[in-house]
Protein backbone atom coordinates (compact mmCIF):
# COMPACT_ATOMS: atom_id res chain seq x y z
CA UNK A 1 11.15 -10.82 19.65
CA UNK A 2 9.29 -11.19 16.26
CA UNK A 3 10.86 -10.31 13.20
CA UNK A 4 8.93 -7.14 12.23
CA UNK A 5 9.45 -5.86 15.92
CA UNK A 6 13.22 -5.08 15.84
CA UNK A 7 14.46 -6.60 12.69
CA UNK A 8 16.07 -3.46 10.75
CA UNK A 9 14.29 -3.51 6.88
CA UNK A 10 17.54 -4.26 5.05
CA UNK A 11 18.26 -7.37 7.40
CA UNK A 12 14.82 -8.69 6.79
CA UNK A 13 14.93 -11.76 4.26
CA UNK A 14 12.97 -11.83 1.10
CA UNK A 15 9.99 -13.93 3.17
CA UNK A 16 10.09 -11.75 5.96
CA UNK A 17 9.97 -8.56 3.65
CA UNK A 18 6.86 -9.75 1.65
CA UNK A 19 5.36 -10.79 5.15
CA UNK A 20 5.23 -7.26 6.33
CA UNK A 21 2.53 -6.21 3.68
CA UNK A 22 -0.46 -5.56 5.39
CA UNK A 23 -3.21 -6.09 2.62
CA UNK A 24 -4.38 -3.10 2.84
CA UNK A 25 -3.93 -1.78 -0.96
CA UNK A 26 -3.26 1.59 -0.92
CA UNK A 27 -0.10 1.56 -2.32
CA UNK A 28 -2.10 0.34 -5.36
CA UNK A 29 -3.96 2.56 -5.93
CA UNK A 30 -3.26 5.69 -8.69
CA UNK A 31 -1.78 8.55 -7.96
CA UNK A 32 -1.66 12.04 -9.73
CA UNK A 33 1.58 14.18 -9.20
CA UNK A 34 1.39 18.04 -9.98
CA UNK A 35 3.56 18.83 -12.48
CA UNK A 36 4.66 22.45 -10.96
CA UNK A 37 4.30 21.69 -7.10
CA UNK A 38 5.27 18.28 -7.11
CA UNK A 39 2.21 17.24 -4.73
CA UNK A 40 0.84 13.89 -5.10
CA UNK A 41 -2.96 13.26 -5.08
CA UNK A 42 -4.57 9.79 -4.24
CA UNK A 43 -7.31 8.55 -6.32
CA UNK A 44 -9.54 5.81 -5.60
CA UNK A 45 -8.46 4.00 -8.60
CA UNK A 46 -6.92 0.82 -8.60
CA UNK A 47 -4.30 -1.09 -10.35
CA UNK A 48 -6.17 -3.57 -12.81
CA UNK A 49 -4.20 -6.20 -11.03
CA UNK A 50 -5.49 -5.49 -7.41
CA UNK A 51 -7.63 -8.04 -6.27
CA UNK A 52 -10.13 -5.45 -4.63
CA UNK A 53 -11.22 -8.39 -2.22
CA UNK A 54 -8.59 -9.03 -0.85
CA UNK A 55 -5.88 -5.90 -1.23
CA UNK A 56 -4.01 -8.11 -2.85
CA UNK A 57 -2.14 -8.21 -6.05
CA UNK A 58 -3.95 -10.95 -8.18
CA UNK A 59 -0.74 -11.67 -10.30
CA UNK A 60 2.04 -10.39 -8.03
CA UNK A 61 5.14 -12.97 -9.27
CA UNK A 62 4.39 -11.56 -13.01
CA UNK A 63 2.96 -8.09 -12.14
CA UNK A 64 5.65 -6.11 -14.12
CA UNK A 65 5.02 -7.97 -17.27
CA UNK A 66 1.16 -6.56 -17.02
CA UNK A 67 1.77 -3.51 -15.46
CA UNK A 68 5.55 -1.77 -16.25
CA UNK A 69 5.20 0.75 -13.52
CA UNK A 70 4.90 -1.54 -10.56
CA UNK A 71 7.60 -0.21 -7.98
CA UNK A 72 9.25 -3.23 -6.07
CA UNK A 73 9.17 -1.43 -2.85
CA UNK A 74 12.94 -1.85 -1.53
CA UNK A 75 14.11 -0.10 1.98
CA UNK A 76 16.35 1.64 -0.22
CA UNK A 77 13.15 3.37 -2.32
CA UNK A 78 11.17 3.99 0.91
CA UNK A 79 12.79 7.37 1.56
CA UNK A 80 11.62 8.14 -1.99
CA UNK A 81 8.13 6.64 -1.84
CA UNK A 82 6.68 9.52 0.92
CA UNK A 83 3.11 8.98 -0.99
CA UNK A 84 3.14 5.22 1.17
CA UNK A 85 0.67 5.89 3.88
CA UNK A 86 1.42 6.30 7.53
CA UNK A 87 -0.33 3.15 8.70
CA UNK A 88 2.18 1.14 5.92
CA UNK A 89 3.96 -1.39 7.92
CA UNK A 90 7.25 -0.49 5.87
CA UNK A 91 6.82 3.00 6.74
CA UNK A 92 5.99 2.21 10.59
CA UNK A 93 8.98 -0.21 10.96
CA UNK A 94 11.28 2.48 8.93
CA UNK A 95 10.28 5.02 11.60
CA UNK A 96 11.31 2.42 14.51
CA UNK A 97 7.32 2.16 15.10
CA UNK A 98 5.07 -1.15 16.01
CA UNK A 99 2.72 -2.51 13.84
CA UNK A 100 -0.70 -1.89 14.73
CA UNK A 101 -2.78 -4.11 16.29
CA UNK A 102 -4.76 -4.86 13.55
CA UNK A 103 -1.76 -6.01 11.65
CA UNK A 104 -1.87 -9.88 10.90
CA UNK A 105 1.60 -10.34 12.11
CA UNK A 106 0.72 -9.16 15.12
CA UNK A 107 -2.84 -10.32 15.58
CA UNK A 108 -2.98 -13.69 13.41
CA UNK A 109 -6.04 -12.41 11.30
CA UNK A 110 -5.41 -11.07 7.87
CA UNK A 111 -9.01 -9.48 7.85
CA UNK A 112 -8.44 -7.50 10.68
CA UNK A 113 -7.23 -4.95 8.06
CA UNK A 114 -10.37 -4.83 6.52
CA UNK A 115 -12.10 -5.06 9.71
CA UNK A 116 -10.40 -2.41 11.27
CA UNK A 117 -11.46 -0.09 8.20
CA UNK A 118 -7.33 0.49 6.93
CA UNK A 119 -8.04 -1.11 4.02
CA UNK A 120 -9.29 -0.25 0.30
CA UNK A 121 -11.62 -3.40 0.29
CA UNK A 122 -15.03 -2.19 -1.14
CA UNK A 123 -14.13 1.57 -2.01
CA UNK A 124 -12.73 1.29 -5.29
CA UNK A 125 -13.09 1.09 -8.73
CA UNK A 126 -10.69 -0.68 -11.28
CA UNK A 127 -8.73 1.21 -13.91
CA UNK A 128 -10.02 -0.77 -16.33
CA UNK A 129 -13.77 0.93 -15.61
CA UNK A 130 -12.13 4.61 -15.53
CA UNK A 131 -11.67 7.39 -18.48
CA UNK A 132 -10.60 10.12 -16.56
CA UNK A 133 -8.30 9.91 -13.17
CA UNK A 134 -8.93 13.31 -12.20
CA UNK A 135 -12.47 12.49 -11.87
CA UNK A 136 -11.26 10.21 -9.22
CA UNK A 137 -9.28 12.23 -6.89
CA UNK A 138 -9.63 11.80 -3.38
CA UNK A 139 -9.98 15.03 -1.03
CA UNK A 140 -7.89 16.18 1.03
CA UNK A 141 -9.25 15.25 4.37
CA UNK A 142 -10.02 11.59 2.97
CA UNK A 143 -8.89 9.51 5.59
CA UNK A 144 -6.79 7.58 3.41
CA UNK A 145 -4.55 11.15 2.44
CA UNK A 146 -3.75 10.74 6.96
């Protein structure tokens, strides 16, 4: 069996941890948290640092020293971290799920992501270009709030 099929997260090596990152860039992407309920809204805002190409980070080994509140996602901060999406390989294999097919672990092609329409590729706009984030705020049926 592959790695990310029955490896538990905290037995997964540093290689094999980045490797489960799908691309897809939504855990780059601003969020908004309501300061009396707690609830977290998704924007379509992203990190200065996401390459919106690719849904990659374009400075990922120095990203803290750009951007302070970068969160190394750990297994031990995934219980915390409930904004991750559902099709988030870390939250799949946390949950004892598969990876989807469109995964490229599991289908070789790292733009299946974008292919299959799971990624933030094309939909955003960069922090940089933004005054207001609540201007931003994606609604509630967005398919990227599933």
């Amino acid at each position: 069996m592959p790695f990310w099929a029955d490896t538990p997260l905290a037995a997964l090596d540093r290689a094999q941890w980045e490797a489960l990152c799908d691309g897809c860039g939504k855990c780059c992407l601003h969020k908004l948290e309501d300061e009396v309920t707690a609830e977290v809204f998704l924007t379509n805002v992203a990190c200065k640092l996401l390459d919106r190409r690719s849904g990659r980070c374009s400075d990922y080994r120095h990203r803290f020293a750009y951007v302070p509140a970068c969160i190394r996602l750990t297994p031990a901060k995934l219980k915390q971290m409930d904004w991750l999406p559902p099709t988030c390989a870390y939250v799949l294999r946390a949950a004892g799920k598969p990876l989807p097919a469109w995964h490229y672990l599991v289908c070789g092609d790292p733009e299946a992501v974008h292919a299959a329409g799971m990624s933030v590729r094309g939909m955003t706009v960069s922090e940089n270009d933004v005054v207001d984030l609540e201007d931003h705020v994606l609604e509630a049926d967005h398919p990227w709030n599933a």
